[in-house]
C-alpha atoms as a PDB file:
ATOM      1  CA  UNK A   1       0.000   0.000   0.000  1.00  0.00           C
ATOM      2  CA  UNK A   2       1.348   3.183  -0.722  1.00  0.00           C
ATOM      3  CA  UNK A   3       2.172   5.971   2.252  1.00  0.00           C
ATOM      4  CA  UNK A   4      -0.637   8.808   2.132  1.00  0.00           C
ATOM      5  CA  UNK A   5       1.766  11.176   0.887  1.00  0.00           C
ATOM      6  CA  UNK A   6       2.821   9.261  -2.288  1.00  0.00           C
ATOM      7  CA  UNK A   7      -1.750   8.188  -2.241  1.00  0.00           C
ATOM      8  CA  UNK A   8      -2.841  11.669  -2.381  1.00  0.00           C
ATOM      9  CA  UNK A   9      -0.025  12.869  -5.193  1.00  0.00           C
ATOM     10  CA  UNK A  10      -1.167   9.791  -7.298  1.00  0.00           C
ATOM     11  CA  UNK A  11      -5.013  10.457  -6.544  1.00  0.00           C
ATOM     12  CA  UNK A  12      -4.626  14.306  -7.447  1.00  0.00           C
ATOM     13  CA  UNK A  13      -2.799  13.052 -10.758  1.00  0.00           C
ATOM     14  CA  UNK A  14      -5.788  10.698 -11.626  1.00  0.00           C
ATOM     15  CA  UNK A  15      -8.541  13.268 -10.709  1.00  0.00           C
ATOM     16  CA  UNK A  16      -6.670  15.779 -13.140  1.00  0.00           C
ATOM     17  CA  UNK A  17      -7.165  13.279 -16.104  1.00  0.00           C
ATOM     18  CA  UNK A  18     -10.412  14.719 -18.382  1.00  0.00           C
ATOM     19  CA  UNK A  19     -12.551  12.104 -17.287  1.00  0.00           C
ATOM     20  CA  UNK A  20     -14.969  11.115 -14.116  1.00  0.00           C
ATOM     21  CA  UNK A  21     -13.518   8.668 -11.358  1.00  0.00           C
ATOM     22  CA  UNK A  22     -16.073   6.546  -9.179  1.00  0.00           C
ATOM     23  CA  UNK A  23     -15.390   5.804  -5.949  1.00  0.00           C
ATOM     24  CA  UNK A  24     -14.396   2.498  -6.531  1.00  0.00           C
ATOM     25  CA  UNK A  25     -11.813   2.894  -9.588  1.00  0.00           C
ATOM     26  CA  UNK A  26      -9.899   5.151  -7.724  1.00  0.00           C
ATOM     27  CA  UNK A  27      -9.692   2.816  -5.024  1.00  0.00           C
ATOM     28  CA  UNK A  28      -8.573   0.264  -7.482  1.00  0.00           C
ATOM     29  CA  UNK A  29      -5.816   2.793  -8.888  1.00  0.00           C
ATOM     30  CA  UNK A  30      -4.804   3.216  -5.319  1.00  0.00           C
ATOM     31  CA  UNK A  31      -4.903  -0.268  -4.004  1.00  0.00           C
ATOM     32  CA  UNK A  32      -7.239   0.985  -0.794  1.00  0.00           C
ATOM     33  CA  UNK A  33     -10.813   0.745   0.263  1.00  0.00           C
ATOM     34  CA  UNK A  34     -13.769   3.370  -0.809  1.00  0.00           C
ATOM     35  CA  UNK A  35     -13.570   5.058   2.498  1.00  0.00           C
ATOM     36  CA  UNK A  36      -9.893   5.615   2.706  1.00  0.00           C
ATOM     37  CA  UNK A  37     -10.936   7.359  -0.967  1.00  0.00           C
ATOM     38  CA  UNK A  38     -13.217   9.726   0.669  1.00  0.00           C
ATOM     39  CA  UNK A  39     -10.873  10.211   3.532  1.00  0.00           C
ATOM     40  CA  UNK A  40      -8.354  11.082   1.013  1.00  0.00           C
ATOM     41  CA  UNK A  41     -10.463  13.164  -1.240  1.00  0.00           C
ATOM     42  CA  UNK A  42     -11.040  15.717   1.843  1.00  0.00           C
ATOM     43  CA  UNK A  43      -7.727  15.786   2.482  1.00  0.00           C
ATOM     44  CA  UNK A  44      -7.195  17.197  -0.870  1.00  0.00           C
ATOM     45  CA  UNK A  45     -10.164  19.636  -0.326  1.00  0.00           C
ATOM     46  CA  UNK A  46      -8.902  20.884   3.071  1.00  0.00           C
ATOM     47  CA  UNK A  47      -5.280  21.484   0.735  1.00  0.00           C
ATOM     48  CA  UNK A  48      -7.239  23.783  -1.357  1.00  0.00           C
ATOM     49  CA  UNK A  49      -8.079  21.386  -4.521  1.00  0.00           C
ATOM     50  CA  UNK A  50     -11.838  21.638  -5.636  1.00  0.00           C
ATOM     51  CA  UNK A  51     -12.563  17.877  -6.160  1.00  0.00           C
ATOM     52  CA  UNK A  52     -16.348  17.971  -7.480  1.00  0.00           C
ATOM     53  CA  UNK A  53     -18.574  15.178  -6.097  1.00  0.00           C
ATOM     54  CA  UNK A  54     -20.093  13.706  -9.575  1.00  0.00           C
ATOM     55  CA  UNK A  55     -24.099  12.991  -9.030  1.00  0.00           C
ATOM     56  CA  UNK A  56     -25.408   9.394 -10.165  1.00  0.00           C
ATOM     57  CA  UNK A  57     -22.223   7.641 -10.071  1.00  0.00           C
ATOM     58  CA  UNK A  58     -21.127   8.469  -6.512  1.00  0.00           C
ATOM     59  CA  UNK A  59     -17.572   9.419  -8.003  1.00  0.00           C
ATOM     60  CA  UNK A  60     -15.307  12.395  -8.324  1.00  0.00           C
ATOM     61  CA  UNK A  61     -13.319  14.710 -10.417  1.00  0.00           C
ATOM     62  CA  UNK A  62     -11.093  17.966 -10.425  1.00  0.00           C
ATOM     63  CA  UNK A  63     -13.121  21.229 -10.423  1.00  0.00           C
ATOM     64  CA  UNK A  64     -11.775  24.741 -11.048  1.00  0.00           C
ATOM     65  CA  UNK A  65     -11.366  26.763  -7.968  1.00  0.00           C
ATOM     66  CA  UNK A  66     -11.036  30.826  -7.024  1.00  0.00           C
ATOM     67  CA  UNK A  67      -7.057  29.926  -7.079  1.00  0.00           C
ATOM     68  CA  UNK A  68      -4.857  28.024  -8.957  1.00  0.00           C
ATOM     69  CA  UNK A  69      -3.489  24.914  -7.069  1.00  0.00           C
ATOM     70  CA  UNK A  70      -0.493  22.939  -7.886  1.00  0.00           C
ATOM     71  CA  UNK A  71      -0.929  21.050 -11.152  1.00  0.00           C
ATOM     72  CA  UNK A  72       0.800  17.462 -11.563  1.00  0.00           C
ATOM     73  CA  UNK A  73       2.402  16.542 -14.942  1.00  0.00           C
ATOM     74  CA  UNK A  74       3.979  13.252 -16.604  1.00  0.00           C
ATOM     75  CA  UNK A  75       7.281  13.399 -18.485  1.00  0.00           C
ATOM     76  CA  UNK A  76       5.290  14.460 -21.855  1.00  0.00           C
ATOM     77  CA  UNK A  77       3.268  16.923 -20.505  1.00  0.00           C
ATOM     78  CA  UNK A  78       5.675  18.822 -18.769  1.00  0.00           C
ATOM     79  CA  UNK A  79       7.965  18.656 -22.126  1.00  0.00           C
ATOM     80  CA  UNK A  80       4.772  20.038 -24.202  1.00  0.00           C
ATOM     81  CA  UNK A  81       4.038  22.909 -21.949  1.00  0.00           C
ATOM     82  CA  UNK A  82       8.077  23.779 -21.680  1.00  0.00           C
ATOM     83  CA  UNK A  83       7.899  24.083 -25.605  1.00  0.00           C
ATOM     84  CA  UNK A  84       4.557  26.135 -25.646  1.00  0.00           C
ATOM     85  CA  UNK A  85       6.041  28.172 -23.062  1.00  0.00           C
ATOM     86  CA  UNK A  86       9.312  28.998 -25.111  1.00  0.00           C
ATOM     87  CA  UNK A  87       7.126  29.432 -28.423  1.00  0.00           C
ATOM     88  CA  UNK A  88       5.107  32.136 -26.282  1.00  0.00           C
ATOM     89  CA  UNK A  89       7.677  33.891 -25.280  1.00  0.00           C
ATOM     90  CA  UNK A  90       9.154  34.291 -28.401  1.00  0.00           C
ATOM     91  CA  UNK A  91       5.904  37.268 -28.826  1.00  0.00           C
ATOM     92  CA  UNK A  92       3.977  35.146 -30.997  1.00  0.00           C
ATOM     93  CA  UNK A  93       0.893  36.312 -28.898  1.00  0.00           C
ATOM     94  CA  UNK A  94       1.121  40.264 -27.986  1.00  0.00           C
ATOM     95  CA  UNK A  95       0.809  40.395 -23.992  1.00  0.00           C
ATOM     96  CA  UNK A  96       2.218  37.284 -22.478  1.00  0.00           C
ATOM     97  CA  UNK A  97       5.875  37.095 -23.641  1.00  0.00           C
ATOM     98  CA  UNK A  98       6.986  38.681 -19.946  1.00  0.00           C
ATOM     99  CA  UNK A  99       4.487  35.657 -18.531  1.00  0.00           C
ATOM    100  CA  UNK A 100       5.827  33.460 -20.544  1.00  0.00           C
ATOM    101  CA  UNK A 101       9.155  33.257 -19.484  1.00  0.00           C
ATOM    102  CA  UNK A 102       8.352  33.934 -16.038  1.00  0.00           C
ATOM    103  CA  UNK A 103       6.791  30.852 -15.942  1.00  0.00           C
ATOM    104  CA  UNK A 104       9.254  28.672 -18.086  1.00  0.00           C
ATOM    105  CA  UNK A 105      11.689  29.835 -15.138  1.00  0.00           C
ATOM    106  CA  UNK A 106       9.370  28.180 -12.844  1.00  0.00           C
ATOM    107  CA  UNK A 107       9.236  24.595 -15.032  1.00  0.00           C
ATOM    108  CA  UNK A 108      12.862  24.690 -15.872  1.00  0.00           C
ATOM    109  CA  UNK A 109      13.943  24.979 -12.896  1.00  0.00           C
ATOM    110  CA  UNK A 110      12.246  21.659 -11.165  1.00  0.00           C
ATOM    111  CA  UNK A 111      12.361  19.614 -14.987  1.00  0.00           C
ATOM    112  CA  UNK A 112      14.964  16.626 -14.248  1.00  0.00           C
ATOM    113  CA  UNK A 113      17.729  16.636 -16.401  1.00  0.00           C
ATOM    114  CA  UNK A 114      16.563  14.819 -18.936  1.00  0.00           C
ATOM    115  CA  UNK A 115      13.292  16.319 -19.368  1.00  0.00           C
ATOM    116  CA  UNK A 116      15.524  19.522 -20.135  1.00  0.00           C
ATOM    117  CA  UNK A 117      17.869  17.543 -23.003  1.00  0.00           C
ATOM    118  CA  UNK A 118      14.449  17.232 -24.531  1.00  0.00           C
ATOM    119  CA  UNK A 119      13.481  20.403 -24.260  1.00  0.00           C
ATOM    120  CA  UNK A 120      16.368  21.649 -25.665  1.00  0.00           C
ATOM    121  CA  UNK A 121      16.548  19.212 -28.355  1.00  0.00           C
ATOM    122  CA  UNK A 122      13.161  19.749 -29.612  1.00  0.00           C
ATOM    123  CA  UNK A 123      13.911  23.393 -29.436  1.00  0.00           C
ATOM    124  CA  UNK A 124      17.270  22.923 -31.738  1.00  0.00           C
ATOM    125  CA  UNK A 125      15.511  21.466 -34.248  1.00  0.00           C
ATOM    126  CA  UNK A 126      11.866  22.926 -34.625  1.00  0.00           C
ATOM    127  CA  UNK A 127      12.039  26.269 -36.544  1.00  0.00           C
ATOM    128  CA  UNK A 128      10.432  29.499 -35.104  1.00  0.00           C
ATOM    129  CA  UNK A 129       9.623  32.780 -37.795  1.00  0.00           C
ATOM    130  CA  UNK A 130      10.835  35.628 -36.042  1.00  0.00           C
ATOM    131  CA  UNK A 131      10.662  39.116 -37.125  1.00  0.00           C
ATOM    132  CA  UNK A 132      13.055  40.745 -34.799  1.00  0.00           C
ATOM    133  CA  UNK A 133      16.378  40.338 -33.776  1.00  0.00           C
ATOM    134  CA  UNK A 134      16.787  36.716 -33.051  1.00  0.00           C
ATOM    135  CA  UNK A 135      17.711  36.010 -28.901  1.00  0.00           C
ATOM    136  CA  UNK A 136      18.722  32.663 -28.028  1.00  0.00           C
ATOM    137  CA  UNK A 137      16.080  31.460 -25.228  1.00  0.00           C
ATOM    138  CA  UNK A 138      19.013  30.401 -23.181  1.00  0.00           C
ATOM    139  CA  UNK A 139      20.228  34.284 -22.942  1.00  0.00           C
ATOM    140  CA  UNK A 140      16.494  34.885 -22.296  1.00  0.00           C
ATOM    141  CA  UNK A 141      16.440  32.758 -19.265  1.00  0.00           C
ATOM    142  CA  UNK A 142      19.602  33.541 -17.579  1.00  0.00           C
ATOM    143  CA  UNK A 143      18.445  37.476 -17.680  1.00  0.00           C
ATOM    144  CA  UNK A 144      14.942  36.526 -16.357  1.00  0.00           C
ATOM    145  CA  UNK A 145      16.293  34.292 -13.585  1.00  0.00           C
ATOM    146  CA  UNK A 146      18.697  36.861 -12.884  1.00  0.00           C
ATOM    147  CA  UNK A 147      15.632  39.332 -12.744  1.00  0.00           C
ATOM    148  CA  UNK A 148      13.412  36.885 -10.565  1.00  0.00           C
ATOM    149  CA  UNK A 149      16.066  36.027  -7.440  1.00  0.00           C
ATOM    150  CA  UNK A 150      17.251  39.886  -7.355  1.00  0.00           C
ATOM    151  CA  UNK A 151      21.397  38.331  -8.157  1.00  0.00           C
ATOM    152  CA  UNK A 152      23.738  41.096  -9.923  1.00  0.00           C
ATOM    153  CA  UNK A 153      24.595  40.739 -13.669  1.00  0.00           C
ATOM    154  CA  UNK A 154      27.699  40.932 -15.764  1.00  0.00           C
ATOM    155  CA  UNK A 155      27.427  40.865 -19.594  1.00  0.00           C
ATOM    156  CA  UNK A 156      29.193  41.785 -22.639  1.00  0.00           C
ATOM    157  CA  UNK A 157      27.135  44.254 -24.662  1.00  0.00           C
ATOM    158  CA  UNK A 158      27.723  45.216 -28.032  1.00  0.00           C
ATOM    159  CA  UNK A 159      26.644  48.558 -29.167  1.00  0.00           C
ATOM    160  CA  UNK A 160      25.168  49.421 -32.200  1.00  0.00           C
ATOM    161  CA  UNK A 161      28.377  50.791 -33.519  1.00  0.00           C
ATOM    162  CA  UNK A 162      29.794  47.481 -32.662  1.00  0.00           C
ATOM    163  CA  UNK A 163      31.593  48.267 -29.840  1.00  0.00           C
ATOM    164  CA  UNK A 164      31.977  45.872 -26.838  1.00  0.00           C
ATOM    165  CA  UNK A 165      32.052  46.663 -23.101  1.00  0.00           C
ATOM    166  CA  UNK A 166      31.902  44.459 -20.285  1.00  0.00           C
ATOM    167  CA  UNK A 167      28.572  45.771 -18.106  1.00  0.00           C
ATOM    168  CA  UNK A 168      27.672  45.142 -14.475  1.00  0.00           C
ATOM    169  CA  UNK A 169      23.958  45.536 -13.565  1.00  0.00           C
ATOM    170  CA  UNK A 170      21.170  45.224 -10.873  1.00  0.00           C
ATOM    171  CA  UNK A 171      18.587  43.397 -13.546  1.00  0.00           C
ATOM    172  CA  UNK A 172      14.867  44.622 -13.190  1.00  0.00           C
ATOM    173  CA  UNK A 173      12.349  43.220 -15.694  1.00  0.00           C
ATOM    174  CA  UNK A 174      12.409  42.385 -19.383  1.00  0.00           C
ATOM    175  CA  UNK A 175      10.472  43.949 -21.976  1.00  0.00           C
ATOM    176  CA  UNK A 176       9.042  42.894 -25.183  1.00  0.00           C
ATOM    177  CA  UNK A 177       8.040  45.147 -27.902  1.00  0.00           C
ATOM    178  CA  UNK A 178       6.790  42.950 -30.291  1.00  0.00           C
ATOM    179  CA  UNK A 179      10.209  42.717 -31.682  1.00  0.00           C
ATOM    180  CA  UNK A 180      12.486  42.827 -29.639  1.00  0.00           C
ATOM    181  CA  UNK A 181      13.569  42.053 -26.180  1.00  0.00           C
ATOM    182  CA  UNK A 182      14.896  44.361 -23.728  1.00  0.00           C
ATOM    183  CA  UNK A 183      16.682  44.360 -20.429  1.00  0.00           C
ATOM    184  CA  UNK A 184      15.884  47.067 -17.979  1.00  0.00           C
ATOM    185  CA  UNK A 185      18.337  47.532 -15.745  1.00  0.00           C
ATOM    186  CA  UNK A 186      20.438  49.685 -13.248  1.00  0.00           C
ATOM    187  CA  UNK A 187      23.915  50.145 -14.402  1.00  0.00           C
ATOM    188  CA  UNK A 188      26.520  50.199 -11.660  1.00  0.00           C
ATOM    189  CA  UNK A 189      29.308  51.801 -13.399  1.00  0.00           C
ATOM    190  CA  UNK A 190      27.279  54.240 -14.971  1.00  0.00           C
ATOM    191  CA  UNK A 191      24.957  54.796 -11.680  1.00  0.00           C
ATOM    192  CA  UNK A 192      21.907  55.218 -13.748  1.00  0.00           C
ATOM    193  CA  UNK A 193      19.116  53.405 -15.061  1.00  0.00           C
ATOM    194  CA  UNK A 194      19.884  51.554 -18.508  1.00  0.00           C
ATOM    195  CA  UNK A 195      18.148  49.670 -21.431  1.00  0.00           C
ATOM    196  CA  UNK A 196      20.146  47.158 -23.024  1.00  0.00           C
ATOM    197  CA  UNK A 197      18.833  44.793 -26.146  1.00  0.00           C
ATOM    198  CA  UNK A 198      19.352  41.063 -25.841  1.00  0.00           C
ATOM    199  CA  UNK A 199      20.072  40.254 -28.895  1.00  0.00           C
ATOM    200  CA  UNK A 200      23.587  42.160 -28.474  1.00  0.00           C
ATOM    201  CA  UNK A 201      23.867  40.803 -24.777  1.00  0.00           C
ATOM    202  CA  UNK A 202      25.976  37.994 -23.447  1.00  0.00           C
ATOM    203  CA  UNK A 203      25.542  37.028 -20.150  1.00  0.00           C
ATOM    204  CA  UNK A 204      28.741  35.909 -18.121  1.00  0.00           C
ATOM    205  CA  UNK A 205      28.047  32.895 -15.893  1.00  0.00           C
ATOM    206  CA  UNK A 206      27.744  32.650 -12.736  1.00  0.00           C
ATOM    207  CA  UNK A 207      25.859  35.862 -11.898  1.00  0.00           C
ATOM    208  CA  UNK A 208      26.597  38.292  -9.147  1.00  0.00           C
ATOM    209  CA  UNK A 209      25.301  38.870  -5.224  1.00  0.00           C
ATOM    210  CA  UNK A 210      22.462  39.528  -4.560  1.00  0.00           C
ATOM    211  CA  UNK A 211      21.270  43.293  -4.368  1.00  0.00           C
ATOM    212  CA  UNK A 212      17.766  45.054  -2.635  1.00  0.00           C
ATOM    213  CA  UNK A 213      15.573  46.147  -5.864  1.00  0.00           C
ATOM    214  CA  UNK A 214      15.947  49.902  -5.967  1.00  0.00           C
ATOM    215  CA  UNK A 215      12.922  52.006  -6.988  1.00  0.00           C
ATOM    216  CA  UNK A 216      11.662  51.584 -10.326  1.00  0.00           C
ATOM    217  CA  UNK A 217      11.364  53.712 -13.164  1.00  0.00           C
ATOM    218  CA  UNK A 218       8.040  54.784 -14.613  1.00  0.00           C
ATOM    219  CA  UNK A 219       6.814  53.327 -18.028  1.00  0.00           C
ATOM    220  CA  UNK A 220       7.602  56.554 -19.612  1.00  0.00           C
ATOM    221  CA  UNK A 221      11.225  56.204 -19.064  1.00  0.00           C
ATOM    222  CA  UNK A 222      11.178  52.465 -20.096  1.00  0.00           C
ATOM    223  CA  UNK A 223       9.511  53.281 -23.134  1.00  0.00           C
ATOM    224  CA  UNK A 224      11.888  55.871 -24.201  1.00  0.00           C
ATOM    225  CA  UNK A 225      14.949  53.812 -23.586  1.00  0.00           C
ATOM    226  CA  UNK A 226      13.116  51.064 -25.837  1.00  0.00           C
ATOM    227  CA  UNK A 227      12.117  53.061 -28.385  1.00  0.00           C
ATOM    228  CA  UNK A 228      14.953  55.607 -29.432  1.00  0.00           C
ATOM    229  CA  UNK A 229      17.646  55.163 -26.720  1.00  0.00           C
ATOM    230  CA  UNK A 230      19.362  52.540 -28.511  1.00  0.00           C
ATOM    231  CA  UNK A 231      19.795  53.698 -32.039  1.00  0.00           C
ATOM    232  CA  UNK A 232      22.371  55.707 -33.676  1.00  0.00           C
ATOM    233  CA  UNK A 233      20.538  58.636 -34.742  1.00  0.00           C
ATOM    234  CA  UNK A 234      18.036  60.243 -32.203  1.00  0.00           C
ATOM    235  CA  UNK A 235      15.727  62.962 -33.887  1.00  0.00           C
ATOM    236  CA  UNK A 236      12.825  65.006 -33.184  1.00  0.00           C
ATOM    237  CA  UNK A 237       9.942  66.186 -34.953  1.00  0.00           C
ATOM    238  CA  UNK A 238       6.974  68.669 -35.252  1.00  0.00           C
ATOM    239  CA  UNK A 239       3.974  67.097 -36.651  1.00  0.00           C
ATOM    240  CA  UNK A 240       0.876  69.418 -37.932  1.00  0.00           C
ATOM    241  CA  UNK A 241      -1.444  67.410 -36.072  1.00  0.00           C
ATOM    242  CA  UNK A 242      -2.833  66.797 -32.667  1.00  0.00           C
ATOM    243  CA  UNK A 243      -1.068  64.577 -30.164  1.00  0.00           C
ATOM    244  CA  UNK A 244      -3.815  62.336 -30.084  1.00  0.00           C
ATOM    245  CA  UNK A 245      -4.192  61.587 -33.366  1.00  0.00           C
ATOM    246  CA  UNK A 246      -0.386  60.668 -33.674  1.00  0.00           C
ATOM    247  CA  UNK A 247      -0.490  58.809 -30.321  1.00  0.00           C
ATOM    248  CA  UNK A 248      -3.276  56.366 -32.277  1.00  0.00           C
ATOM    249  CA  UNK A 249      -1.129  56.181 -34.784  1.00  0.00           C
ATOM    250  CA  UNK A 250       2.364  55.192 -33.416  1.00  0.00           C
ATOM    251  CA  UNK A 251       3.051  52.776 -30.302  1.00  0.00           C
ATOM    252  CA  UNK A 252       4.760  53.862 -27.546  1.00  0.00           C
ATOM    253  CA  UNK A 253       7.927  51.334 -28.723  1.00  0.00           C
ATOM    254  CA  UNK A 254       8.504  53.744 -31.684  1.00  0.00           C
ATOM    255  CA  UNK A 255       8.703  56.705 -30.005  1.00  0.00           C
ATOM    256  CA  UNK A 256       7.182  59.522 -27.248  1.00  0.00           C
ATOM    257  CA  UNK A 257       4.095  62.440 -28.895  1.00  0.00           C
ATOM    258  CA  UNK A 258       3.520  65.351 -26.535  1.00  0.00           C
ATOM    259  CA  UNK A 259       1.621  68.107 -27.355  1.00  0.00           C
ATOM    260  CA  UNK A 260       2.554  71.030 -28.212  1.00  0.00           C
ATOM    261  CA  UNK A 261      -1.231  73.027 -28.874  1.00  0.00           C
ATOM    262  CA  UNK A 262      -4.173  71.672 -30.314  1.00  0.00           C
ATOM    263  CA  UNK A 263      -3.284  71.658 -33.736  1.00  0.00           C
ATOM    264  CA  UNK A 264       0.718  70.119 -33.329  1.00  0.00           C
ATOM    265  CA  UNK A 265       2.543  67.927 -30.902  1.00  0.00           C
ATOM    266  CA  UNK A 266       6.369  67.179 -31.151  1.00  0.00           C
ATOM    267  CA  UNK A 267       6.987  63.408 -31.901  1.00  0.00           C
ATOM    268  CA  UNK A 268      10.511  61.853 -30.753  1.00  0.00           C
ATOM    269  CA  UNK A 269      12.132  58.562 -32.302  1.00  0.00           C
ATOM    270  CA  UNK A 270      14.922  56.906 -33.472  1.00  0.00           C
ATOM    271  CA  UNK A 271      16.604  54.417 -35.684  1.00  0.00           C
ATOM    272  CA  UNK A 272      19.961  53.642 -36.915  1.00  0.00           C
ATOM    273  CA  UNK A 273      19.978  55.599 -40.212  1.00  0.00           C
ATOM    274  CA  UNK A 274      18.358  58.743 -41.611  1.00  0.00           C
ATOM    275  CA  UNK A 275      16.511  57.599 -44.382  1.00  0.00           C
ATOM    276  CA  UNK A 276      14.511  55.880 -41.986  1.00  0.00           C
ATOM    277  CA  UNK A 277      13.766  57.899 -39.755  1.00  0.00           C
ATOM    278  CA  UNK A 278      13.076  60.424 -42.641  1.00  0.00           C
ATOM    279  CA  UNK A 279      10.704  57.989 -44.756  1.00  0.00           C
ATOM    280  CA  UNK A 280       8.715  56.681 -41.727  1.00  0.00           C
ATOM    281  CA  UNK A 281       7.838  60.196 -40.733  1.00  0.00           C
ATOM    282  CA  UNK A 282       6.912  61.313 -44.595  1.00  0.00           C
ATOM    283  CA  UNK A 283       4.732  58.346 -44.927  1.00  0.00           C
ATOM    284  CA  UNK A 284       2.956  59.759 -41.765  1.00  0.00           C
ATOM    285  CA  UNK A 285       1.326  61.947 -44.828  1.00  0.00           C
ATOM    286  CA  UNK A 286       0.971  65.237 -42.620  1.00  0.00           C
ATOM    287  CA  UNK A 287       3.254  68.156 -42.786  1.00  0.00           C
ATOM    288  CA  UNK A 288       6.405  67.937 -40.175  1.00  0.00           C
ATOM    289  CA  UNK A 289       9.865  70.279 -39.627  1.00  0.00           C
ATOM    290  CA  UNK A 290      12.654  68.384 -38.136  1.00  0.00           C
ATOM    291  CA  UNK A 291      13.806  70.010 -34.487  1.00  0.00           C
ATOM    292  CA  UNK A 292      17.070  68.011 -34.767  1.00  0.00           C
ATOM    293  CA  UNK A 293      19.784  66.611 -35.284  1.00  0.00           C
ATOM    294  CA  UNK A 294      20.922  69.002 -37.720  1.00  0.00           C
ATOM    295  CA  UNK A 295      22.624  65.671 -39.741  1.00  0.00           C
ATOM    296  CA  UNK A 296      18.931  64.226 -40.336  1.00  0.00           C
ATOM    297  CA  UNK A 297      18.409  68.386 -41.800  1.00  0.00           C
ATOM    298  CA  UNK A 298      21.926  68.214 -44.165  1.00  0.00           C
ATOM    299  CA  UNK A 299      20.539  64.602 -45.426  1.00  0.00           C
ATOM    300  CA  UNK A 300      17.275  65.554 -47.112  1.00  0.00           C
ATOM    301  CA  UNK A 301      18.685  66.865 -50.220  1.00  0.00           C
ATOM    302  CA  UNK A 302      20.711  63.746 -50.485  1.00  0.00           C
ATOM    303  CA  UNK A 303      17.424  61.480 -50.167  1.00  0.00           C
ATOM    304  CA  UNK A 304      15.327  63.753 -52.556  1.00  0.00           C
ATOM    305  CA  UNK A 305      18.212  63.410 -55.131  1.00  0.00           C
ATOM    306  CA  UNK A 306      18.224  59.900 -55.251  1.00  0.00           C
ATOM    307  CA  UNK A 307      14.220  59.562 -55.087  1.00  0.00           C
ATOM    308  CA  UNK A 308      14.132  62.152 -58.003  1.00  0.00           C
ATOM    309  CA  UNK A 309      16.819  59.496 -59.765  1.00  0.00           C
ATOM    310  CA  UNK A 310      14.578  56.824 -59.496  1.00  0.00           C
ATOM    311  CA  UNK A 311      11.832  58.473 -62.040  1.00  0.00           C
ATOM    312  CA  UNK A 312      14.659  59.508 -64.501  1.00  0.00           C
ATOM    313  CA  UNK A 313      13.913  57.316 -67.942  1.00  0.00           C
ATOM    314  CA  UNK A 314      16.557  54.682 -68.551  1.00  0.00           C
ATOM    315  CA  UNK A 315      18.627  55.259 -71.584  1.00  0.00           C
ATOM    316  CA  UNK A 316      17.602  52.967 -74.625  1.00  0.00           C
ATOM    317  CA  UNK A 317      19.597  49.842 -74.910  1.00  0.00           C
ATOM    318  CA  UNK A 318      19.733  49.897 -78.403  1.00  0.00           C
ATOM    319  CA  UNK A 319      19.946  47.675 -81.282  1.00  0.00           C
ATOM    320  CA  UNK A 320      22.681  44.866 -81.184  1.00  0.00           C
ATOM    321  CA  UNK A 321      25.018  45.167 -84.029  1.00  0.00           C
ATOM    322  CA  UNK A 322      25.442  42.551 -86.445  1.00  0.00           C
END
């Protein structure tokens, strides 16, 4: 007979099958009488588990309850949510990347060993579309467990320019834009806040003491950081149109609208070269002047000259000679 501890995990894994149990299967399954069932089922109950009492076949199975108790997964089960889990987080659904991988932390951390060389085996061969910067879900994880227990973190960042500095941070959270992913963090040697983008991140292993969260910033300054800090060129624009209109217009990931009257606001972005940043605003199809930098100013006749080359007629080819 089995020890009540190792009765009641095997009971709540039967009662979580998709089916109804009677009273007398599960004491089958268990190898006990009906009564030690029902003594057994209330123990579950008093642990928090809604087990349902099933009408006409004096039998049981798992309700839903006001919270979420333990679940209990086999060896495939826990290797098919580990995969969904990684797939989410990848932004394939807007709104649950961060949840995602905060609870793939969770499974990875209690999958055995070789539940994990599934994982990642599966994962090595199964091909994801992505539409931003790739990130390699181990890089992913180390920054959100290094986020979750509150441990320092050293990395080697490379810039957009390509440079490469060794950084040393107190990790925060992890953002997603839909493209991206971001680490917001506080950077020790630069004793200010920081947003660094994983895809140019690599962490260095193991990570650091542990530190006391400092105050977070607001979403404002998170969304700047994501959506022009980390480009080359910075510029900033007056649109001819009202800051609400614009702000329906352009997430906060590409850049900040305040407003400047009713009739203008001043939009701020960024991106890593100027034709960009000029041909995203000119598609915006309202009238804008450019506040700065005064590079993004000098390059506009060199964009309009090569537009205006692109309607010139080609020269004829002419006839091959015999």
């Amino acid at each position: 007979m089995l020890e009540t501890s190792a009765r009641l995990l095997k009971l709540l894994s039967l009662l979580q099958s998709p089916r109804d149990w009677s009273g007398t299967a599960l004491a089958e399954q268990l190898g006990v009488g009906v009564r030690t069932v029902r003594r057994d089922v209330e123990k579950l109950r008093n642990l928090g588990y809604p087990v349902d009492a099933v009408p006409g076949v004096a039998g049981y199975r798992l309700g839903a309850g006001a919270a979420l108790p333990p679940l209990l997964l086999d060896d495939d089960e826990a290797v098919a949510v580990a995969i969904g889990l990684r797939a989410a987080a990848t932004g394939s659904v807007a709104g649950i990347e961060e949840s995602s991988v905060r609870a793939l932390t969770k499974l990875e951390k209690v999958l055995p060993s070789r539940l994990r060389h599934r994982v990642r085996l599966l994962q090595s061969v199964a091909v994801t579309p992505t539409f931003g910067a790739a990130v390699s879900p181990d890089v992913v994880m180390a920054v959100a467990t290094a986020c979750r227990d509150h441990q320092r973190l050293r990395f080697d960042y490379r810039s957009h320019d390509g440079t490469s500095t060794v950084r040393t941070t107190e990790p925060h959270r992890l953002v997603h834009t839909g493209r991206r992913w971001y680490l917001v963090a506080w950077d020790l040697d630069r004793d200010d806040w920081r947003t660094f983008r994983l895809d140019r991140l690599e962490p260095r292993i193991p990570t650091g003491p542990r530190f006391t969260p400092r105050e977070a910033p607001d979403l404002a300054s998170t969304t700047r950081g994501v959506a022009w800090g980390g480009y080359r060129h910075q510029a900033r624009f007056v649109l001819q149109a009202p800051a609400a209109v614009i702000a329906d217009r352009i997430a906060p990931t590409i850049g900040s609208v305040e407003a400047i009257d009713d009739t203008s606001c001043l939009f701020t972005t960024g991106a890593n070269n100027l034709d960009e940043l000029l041909l995203h605003v000119g598609l915006l199809g309202i009238g804008f002047r450019i506040e700065s930098p005064q590079e993004l100013i000098d390059h506009i006749p060199v964009l309009m000259a090569r537009l205006s080359a692109a309607t010139t007629p080609a020269e004829p080819t002419g006839s091959p000679t015999e």
